[in-house]
Every structure is written in structure tokens, then in C-alpha cells.
N, C-alpha and C. Protein backbone atom coordinates (compact mmCIF):
# COMPACT_ATOMS: atom_id res chain seq x y z
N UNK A 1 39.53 167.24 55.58
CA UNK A 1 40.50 167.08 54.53
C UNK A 1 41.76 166.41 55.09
N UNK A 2 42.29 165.49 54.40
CA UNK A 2 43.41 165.23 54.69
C UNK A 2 44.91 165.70 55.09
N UNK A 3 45.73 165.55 55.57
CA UNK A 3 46.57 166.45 55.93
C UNK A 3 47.89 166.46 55.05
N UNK A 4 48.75 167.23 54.57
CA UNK A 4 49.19 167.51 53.48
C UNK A 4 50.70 166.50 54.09
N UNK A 5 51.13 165.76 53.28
CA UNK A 5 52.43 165.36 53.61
C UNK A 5 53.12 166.11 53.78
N UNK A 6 54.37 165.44 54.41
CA UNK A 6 55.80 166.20 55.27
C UNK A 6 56.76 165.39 54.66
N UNK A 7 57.30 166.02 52.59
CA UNK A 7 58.42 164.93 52.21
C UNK A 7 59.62 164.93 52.89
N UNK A 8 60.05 166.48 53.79
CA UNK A 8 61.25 165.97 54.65
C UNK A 8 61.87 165.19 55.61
N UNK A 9 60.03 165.29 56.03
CA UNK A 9 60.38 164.01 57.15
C UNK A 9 60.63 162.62 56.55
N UNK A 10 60.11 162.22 55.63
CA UNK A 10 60.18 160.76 54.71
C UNK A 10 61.89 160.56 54.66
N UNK A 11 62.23 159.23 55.27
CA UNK A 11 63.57 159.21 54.64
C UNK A 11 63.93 158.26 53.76
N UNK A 12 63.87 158.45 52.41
CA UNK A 12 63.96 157.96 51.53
C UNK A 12 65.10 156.86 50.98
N UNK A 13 66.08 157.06 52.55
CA UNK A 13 67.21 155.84 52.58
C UNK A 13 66.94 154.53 52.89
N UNK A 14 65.57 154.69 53.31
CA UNK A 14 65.59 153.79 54.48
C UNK A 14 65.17 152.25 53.53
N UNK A 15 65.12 151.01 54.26
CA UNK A 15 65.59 149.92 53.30
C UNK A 15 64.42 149.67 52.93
N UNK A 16 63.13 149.89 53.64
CA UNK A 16 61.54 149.84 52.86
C UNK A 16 61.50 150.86 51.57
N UNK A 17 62.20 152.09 50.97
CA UNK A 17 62.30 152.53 50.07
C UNK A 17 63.81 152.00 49.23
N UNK A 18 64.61 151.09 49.57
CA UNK A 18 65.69 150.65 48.88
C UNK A 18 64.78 149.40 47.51
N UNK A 19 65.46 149.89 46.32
CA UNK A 19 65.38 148.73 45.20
C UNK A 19 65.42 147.62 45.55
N UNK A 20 65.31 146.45 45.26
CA UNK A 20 65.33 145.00 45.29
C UNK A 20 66.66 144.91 44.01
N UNK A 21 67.39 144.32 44.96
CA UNK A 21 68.58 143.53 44.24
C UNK A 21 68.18 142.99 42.94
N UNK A 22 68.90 142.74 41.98
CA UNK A 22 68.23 142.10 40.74
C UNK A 22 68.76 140.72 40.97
N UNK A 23 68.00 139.93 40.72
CA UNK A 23 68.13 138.75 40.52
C UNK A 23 69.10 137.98 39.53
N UNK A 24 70.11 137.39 40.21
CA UNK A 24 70.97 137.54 38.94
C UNK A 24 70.57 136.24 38.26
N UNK A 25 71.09 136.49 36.70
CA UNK A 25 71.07 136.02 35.33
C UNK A 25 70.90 134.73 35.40
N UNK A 26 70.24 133.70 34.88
CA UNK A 26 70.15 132.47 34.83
C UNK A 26 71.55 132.25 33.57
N UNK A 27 72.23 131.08 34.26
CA UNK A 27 73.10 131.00 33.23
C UNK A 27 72.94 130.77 31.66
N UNK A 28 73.28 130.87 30.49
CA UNK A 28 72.77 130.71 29.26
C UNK A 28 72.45 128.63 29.33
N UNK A 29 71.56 128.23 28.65
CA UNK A 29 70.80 127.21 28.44
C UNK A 29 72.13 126.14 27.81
N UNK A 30 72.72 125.16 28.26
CA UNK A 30 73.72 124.57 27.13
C UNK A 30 72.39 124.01 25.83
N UNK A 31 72.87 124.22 24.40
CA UNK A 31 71.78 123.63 23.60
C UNK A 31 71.83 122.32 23.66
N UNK A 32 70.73 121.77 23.20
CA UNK A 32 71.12 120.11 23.32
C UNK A 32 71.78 119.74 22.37
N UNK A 33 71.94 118.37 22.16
CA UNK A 33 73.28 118.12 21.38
C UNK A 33 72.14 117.83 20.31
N UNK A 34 72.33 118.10 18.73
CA UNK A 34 71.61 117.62 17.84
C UNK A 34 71.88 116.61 17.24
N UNK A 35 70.83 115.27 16.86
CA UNK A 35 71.21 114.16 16.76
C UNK A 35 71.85 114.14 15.06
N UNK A 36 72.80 113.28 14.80
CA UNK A 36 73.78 113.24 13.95
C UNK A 36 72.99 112.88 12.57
N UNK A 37 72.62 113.54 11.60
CA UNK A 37 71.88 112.91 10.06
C UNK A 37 72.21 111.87 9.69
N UNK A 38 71.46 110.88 8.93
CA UNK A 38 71.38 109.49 8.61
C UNK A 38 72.01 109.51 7.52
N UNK A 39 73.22 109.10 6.75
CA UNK A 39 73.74 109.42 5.73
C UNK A 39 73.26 109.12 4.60
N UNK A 40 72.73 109.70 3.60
CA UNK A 40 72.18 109.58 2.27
C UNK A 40 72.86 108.71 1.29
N UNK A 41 72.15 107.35 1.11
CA UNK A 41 72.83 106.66 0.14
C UNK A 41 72.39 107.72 -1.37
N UNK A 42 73.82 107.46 -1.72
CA UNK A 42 74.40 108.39 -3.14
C UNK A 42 74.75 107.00 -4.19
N UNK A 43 73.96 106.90 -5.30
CA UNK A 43 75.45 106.07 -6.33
C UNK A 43 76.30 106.84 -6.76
N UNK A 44 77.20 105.71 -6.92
CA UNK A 44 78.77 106.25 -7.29
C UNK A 44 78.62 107.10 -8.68
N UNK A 45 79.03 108.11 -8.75
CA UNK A 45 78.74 108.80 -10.04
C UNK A 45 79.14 108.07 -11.21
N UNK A 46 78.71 108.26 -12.21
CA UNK A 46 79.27 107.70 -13.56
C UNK A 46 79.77 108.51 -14.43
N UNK A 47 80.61 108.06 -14.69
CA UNK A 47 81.52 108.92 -16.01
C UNK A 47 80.81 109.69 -17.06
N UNK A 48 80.53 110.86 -17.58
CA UNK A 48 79.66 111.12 -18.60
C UNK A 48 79.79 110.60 -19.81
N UNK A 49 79.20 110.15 -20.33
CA UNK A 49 79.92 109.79 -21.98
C UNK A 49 80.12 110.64 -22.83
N UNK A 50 80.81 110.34 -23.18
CA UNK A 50 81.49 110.71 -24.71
C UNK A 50 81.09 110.98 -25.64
N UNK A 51 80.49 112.63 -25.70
CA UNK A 51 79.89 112.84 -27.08
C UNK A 51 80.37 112.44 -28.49
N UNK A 52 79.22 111.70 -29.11
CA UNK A 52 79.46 111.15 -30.07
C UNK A 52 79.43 111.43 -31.26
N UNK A 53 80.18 111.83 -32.21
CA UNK A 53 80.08 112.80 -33.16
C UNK A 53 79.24 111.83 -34.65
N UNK A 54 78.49 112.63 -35.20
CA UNK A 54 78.36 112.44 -36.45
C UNK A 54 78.70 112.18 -37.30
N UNK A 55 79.69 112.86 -37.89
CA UNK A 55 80.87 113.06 -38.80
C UNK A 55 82.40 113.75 -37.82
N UNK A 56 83.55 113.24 -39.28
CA UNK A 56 84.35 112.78 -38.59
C UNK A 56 85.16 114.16 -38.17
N UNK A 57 86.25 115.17 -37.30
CA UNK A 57 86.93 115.95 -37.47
C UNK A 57 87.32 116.50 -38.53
N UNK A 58 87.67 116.19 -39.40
CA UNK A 58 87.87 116.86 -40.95
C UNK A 58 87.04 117.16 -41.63
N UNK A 59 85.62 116.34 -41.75
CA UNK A 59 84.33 116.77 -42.22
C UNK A 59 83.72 118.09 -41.45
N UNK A 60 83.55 117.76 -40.26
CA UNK A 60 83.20 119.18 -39.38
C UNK A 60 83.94 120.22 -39.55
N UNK A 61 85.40 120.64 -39.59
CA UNK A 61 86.01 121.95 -39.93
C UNK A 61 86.06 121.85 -41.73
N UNK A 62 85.91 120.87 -42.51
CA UNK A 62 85.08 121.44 -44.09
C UNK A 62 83.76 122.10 -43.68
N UNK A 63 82.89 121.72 -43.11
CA UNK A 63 81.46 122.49 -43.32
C UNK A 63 81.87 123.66 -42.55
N UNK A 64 82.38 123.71 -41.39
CA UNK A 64 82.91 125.48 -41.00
C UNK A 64 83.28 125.94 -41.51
N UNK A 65 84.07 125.50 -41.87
CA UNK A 65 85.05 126.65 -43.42
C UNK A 65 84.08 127.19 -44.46
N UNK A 66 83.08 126.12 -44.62
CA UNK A 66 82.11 126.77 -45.76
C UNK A 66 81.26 127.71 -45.32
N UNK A 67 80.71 127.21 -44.44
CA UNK A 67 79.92 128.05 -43.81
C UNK A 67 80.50 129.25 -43.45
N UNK A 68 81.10 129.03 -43.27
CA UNK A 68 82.52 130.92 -42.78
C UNK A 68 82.54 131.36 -43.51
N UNK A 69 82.78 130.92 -45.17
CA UNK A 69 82.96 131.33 -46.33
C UNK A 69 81.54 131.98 -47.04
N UNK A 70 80.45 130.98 -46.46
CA UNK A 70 79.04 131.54 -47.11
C UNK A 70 78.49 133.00 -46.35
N UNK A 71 79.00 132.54 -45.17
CA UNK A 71 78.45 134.01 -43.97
C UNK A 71 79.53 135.34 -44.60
N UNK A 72 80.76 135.22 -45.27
CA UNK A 72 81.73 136.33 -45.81
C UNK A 72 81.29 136.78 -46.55
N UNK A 73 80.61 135.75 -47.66
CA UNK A 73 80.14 135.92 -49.39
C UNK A 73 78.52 137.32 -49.10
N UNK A 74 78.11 136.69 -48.25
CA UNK A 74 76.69 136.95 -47.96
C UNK A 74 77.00 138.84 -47.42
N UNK A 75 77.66 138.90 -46.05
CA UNK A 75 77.99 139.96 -45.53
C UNK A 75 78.88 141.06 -46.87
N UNK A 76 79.76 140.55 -47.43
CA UNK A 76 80.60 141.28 -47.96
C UNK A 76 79.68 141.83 -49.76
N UNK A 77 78.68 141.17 -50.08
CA UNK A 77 78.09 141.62 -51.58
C UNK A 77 76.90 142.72 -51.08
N UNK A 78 77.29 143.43 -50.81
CA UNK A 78 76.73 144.92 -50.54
C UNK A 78 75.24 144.93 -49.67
N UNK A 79 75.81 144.08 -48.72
CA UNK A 79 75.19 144.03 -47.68
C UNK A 79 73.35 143.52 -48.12
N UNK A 80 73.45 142.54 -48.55
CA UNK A 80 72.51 141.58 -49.22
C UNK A 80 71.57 140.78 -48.19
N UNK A 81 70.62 141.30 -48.13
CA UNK A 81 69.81 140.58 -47.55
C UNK A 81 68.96 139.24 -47.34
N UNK A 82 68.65 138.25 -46.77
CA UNK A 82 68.34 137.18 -46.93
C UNK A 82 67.29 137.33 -48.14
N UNK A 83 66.44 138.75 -47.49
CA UNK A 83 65.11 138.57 -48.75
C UNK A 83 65.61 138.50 -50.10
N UNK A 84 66.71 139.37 -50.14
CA UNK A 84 67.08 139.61 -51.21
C UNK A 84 67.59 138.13 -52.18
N UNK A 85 68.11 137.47 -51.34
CA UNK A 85 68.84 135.97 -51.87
C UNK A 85 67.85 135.04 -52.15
N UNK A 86 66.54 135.13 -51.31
CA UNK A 86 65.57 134.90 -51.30
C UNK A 86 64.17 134.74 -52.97
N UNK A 87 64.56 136.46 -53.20
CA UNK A 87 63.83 136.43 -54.40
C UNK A 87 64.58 135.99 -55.53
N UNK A 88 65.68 136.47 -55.85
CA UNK A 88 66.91 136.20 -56.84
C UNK A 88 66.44 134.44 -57.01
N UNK A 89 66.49 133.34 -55.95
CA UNK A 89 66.47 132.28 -55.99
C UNK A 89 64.68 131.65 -57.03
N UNK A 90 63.90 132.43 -56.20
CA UNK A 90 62.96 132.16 -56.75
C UNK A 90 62.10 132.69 -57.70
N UNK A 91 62.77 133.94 -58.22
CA UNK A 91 62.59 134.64 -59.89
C UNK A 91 62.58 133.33 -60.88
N UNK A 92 63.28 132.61 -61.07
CA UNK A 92 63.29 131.81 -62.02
C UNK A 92 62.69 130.67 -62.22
N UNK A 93 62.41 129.88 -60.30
CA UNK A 93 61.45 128.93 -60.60
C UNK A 93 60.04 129.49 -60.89
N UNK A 94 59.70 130.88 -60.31
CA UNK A 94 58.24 131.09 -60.83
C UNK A 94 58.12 131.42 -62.36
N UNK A 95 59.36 132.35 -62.75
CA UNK A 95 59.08 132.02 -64.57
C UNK A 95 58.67 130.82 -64.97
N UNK A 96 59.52 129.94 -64.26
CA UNK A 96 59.40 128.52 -65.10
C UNK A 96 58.16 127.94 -65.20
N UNK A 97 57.06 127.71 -63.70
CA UNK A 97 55.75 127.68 -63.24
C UNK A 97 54.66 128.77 -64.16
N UNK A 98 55.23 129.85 -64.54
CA UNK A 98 54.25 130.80 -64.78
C UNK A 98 53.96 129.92 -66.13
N UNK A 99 55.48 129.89 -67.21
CA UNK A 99 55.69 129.66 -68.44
C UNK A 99 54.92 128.05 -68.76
N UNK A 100 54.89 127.46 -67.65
CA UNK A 100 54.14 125.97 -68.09
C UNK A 100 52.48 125.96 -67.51
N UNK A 101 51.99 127.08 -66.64
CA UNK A 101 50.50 126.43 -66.34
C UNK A 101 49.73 127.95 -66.55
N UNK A 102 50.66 128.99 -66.60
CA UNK A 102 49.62 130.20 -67.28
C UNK A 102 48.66 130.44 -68.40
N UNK A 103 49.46 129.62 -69.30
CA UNK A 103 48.36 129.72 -70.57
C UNK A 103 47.06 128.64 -70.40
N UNK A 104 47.50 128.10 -69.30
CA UNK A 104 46.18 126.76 -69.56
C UNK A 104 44.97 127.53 -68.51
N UNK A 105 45.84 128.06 -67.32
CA UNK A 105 45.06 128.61 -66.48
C UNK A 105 44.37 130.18 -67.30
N UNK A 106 44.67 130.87 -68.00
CA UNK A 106 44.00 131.74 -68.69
C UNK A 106 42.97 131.48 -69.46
N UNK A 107 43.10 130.26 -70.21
CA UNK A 107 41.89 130.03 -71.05
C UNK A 107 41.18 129.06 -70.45
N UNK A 108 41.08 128.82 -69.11
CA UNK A 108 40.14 128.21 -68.55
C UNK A 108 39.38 129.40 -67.80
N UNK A 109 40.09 130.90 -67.42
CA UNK A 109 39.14 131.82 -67.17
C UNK A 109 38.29 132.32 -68.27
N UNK A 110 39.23 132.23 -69.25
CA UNK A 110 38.52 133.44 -70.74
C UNK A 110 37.47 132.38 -71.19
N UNK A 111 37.42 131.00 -71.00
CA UNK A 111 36.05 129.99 -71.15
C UNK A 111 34.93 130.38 -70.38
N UNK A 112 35.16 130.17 -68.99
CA UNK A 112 34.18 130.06 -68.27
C UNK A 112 33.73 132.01 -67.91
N UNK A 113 34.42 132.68 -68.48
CA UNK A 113 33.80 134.44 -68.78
C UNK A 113 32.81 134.52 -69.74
N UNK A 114 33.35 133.75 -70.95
CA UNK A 114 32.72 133.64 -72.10
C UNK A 114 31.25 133.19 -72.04
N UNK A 115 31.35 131.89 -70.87
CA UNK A 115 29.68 131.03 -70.52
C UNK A 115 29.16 131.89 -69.50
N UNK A 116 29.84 132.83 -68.87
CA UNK A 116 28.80 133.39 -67.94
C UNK A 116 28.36 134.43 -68.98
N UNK A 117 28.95 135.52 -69.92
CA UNK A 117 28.28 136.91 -70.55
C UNK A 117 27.47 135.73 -71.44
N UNK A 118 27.65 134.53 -72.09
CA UNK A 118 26.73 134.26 -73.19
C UNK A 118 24.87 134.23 -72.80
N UNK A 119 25.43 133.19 -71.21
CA UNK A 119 24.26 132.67 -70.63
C UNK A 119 23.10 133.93 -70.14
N UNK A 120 24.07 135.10 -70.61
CA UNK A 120 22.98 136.62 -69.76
C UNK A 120 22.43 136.94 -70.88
N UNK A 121 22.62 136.78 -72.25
CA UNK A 121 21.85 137.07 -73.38
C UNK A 121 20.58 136.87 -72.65
């Protein structure tokens, strides 16, 4: 068997057990210089134009005004709904429609009722 070490005798000062110096730091890298961008031809901007109106300043604040006035009328009559403005408008053209093609359209059903019960005799 081998023989058991002797750590007192070891002297652990000695320069075969001393660290190795560290190597010192490489200095930081200078970066290279980066080459300068090719400048982007730009055209010269252009002026935006000039929105061009339709109608003239006085015409445009008449139709706001109305319109301000129709959105008041509308909101303020007890809270009236489009549907509601909706049917009111067209109550009268369907009377009018009913009153000119109902009677023609009825007795073209009460005819052709008449030829179907006759034809089952």
C-alpha cells in the first residue's frame, strides 16, 4: 500500500505551488472607423396644394347652419327616431301606391281564384 502523505511537510509557499500571474488585459480593440453613407438624393419637397373647395365660404356655413338646425329639430321632438321619420315619410307615398295599383292587383287575384275553383268542377 502506498504510504499516506505528510501535508506538513508540503510547503505550500513554495513558487511550484504559487498562482501564475494573470496575464494582463489586452487593451480594448479601437473600432474601425465606419465608412461615411452615400447621401440619398431627396426632391425638393413641394408645396401641398390648396384644398379646393366646392362651394364658396358662405354656402358652406349656410348648409352647417342647416344642418345644425336639422340635427336640433330631430334631437329636440321627443327624441324621434330616424325610423320613426322614416315611416311618417313613407305612410303617404304607400297610400298613394296602394290607392292606384290595389284594385287592379285584387281583381287580377279574385280572376285567376275564380279559373282555378271553376276548372275543379
Amino acid at each position: 500500500p502506498p504510504a499516506p502523505l505528510d501535508f506538513d511537510a508540503i510547503d505550500f509557499e513554495d513558487e511550484a505551488f504559487a498562482e501564475p500571474e494573470p496575464e494582463p488585459e489586452p487593451p480594448p480593440a479601437q473600432p474601425s472607423p465606419q465608412p461615411q453613407p452615400q447621401p440619398v438624393f431627396q426632391a425638393p419637397p413641394r408645396p401641398e396644394p390648396e384644398a379646393e373647395t366646392l362651394v364658396s365660404a358662405a354656402t358652406d356655413a349656410s348648409v352647417n347652419g342647416a344642418f345644425n338646425l336639422l340635427a336640433h329639430t330631430v334631437l329636440t321632438q321627443n327624441a324621434r327616431t330616424l325610423e320613426d321619420l322614416v315611416k311618417d315619410m313613407l305612410r303617404p307615398m304607400l297610400k298613394s301606391w296602394l290607392d292606384d295599383n290595389l284594385p287592379a292587383v285584387v281583381e287580377r287575384l279574385v280572376r285567376a281564384e275564380i279559373e282555378r275553383v271553376s276548372r275543379g268542377r
